[in-house]
Protein backbone atom coordinates (compact mmCIF):
# COMPACT_ATOMS: atom_id res chain seq x y z
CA UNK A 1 -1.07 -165.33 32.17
CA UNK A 2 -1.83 -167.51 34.92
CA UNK A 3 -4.20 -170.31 35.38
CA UNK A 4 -6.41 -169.94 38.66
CA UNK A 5 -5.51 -171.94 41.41
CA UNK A 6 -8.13 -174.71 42.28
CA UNK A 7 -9.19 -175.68 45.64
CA UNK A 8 -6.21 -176.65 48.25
CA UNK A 9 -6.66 -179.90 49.48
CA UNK A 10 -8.59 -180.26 52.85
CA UNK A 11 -5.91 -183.06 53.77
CA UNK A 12 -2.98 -181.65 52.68
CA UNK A 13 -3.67 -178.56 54.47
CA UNK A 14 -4.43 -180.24 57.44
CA UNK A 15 -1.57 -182.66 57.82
CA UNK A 16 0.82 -179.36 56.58
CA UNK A 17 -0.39 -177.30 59.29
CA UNK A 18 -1.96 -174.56 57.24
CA UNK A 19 -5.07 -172.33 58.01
CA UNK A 20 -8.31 -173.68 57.18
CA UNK A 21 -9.79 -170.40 55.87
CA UNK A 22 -7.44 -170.02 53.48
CA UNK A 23 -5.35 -172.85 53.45
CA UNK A 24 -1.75 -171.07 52.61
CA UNK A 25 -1.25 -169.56 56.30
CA UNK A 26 0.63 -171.56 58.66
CA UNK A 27 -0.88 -171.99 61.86
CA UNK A 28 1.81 -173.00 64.00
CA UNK A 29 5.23 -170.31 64.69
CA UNK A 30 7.76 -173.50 63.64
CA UNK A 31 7.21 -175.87 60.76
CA UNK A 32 9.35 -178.17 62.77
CA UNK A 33 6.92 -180.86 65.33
CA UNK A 34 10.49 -181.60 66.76
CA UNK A 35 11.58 -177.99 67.46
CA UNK A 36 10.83 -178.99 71.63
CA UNK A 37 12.86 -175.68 72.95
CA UNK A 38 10.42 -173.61 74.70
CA UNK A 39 7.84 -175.33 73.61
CA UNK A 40 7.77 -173.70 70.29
CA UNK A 41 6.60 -176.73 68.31
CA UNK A 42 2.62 -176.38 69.71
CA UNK A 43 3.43 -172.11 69.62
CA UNK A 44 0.62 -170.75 67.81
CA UNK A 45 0.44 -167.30 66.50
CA UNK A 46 -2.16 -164.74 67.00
CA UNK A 47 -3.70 -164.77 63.64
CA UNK A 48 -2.99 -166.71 60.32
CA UNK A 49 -0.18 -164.71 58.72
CA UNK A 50 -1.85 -165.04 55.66
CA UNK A 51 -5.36 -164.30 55.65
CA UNK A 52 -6.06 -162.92 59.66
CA UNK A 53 -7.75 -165.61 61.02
CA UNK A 54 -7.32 -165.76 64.78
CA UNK A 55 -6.36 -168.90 65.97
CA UNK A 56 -7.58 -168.36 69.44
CA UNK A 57 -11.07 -168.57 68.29
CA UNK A 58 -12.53 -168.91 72.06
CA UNK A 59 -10.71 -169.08 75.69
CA UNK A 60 -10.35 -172.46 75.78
CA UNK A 61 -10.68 -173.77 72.36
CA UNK A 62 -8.53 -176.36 72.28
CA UNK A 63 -8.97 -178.24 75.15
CA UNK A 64 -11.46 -180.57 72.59
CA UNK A 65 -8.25 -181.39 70.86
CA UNK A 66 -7.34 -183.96 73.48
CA UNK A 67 -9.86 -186.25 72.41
CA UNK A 68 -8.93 -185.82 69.15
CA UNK A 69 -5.12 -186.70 70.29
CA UNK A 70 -6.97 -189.60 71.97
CA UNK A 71 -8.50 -190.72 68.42
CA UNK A 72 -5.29 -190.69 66.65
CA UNK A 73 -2.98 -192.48 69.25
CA UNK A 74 -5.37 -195.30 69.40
CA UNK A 75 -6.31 -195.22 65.48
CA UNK A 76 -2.47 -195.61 65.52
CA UNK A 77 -1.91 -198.35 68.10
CA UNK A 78 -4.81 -200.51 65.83
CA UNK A 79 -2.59 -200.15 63.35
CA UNK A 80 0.73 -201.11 64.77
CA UNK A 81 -0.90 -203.89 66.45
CA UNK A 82 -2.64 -204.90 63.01
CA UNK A 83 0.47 -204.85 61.23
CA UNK A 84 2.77 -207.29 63.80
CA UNK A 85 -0.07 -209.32 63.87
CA UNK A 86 0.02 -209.70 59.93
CA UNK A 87 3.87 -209.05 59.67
CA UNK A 88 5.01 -211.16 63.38
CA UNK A 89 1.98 -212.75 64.56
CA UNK A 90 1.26 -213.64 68.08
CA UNK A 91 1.50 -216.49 69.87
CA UNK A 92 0.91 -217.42 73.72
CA UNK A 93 4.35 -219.47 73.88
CA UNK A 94 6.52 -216.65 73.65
CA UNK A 95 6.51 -212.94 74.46
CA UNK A 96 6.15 -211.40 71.30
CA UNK A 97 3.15 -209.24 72.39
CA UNK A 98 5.24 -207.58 75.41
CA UNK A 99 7.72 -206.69 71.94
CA UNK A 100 4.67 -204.89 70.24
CA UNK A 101 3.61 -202.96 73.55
CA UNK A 102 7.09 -201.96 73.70
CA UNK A 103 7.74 -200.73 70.23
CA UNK A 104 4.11 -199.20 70.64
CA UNK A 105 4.93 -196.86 73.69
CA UNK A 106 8.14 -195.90 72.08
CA UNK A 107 6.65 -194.65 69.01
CA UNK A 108 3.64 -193.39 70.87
CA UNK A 109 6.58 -191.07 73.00
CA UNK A 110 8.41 -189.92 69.41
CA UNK A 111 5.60 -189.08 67.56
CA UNK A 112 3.53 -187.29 70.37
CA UNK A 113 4.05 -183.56 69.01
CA UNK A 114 3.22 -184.94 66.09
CA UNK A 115 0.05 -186.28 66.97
CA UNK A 116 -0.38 -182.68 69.20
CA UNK A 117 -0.17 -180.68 66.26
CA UNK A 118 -1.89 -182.70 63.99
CA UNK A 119 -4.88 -182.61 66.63
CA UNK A 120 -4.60 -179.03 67.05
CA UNK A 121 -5.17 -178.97 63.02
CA UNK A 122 -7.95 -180.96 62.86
CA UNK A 123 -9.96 -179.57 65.43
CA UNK A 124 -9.19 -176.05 64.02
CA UNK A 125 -10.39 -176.71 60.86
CA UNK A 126 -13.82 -178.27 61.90
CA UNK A 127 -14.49 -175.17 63.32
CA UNK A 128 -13.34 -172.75 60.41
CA UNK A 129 -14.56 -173.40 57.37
CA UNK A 130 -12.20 -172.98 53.91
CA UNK A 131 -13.36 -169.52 52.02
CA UNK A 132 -12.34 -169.26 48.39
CA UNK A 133 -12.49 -165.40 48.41
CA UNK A 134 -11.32 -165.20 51.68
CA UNK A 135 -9.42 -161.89 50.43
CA UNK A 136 -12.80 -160.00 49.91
CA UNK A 137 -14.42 -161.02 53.04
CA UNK A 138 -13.38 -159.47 56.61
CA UNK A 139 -12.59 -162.32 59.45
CA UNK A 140 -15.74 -162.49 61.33
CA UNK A 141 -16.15 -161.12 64.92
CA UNK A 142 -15.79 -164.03 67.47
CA UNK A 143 -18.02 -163.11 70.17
CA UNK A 144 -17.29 -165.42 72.65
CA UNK A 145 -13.49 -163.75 73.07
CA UNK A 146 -13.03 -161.58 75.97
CA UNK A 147 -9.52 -160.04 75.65
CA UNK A 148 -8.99 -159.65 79.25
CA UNK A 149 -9.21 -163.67 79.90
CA UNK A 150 -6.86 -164.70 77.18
CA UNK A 151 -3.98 -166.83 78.68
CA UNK A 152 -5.41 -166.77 82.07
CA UNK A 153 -5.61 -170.48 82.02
């Protein structure tokens, strides 16, 4: 017999891209942030494979994830900036901070779908809440979806 699975992780589920319903669903078509053909790494399907959960929860709904991505990439360049302070230091006799801004906007660059997707996840799950017994409870009606604006933006 099998023991009952606990609670998934809130932050596991969000940095692995999962559903926040259910939190076994992938909400993204690739598991790869690097897959850049097409633009298949932000590609989102309809619903959550798993549980039904749409995605597209209202025309628009995403657009709040640029502040999120905003968050992040500056959360991000504290941190790198933190870190050659306490690892390099700074000085103003040499040009070591034009070497941090450098390696900054480089990583910034490589890790931007990354920081997309991650963004996309967060945002999502504010807005859905996790439901342990999501399999006995229908996907609620989202009102504010008309089908005949979808991807007119």
């Amino acid at each position: 017999m099998s023991e009952p699975k606990g609670k998934p992780s809130y932050v596991l589920s969000v940095l692995g891209n999962k559903c926040p319903r259910c939190r076994e669903g992938y909400i993204f078509e690739s598991k790869n942030a690097y897959a850049l053909k097409h633009s298949v790494y932000i590609k989102m399907p309809d619903k959550c494979p798993v549980c039904g959960q749409p995605t597209e929860i209202e025309v628009g709904f995403y657009y709040g994830t640029s502040y999120v991505s905003y968050a992040l990439t500056v959360a991000f360049s504290v941190s790198t900036f933190v870190a050659w302070w306490v690892l390099i230091g700074f000085s103003i006799d040499d040009n070591r901070i034009f070497y941090w801004l450098t390696l900054n906007a480089v990583l910034l660059v490589v890790l931007q779908p990354v920081f997309m997707r991650l963004s996309r996840s967060l945002w999502f799950s504010w807005f859905v809440k996790y439901d342990p017994d999501w399999k006995d409870h229908p996907v609620g009606n989202h009102e504010r979806v008309v089908e005949e604006h979808m991807g007119n933006w």
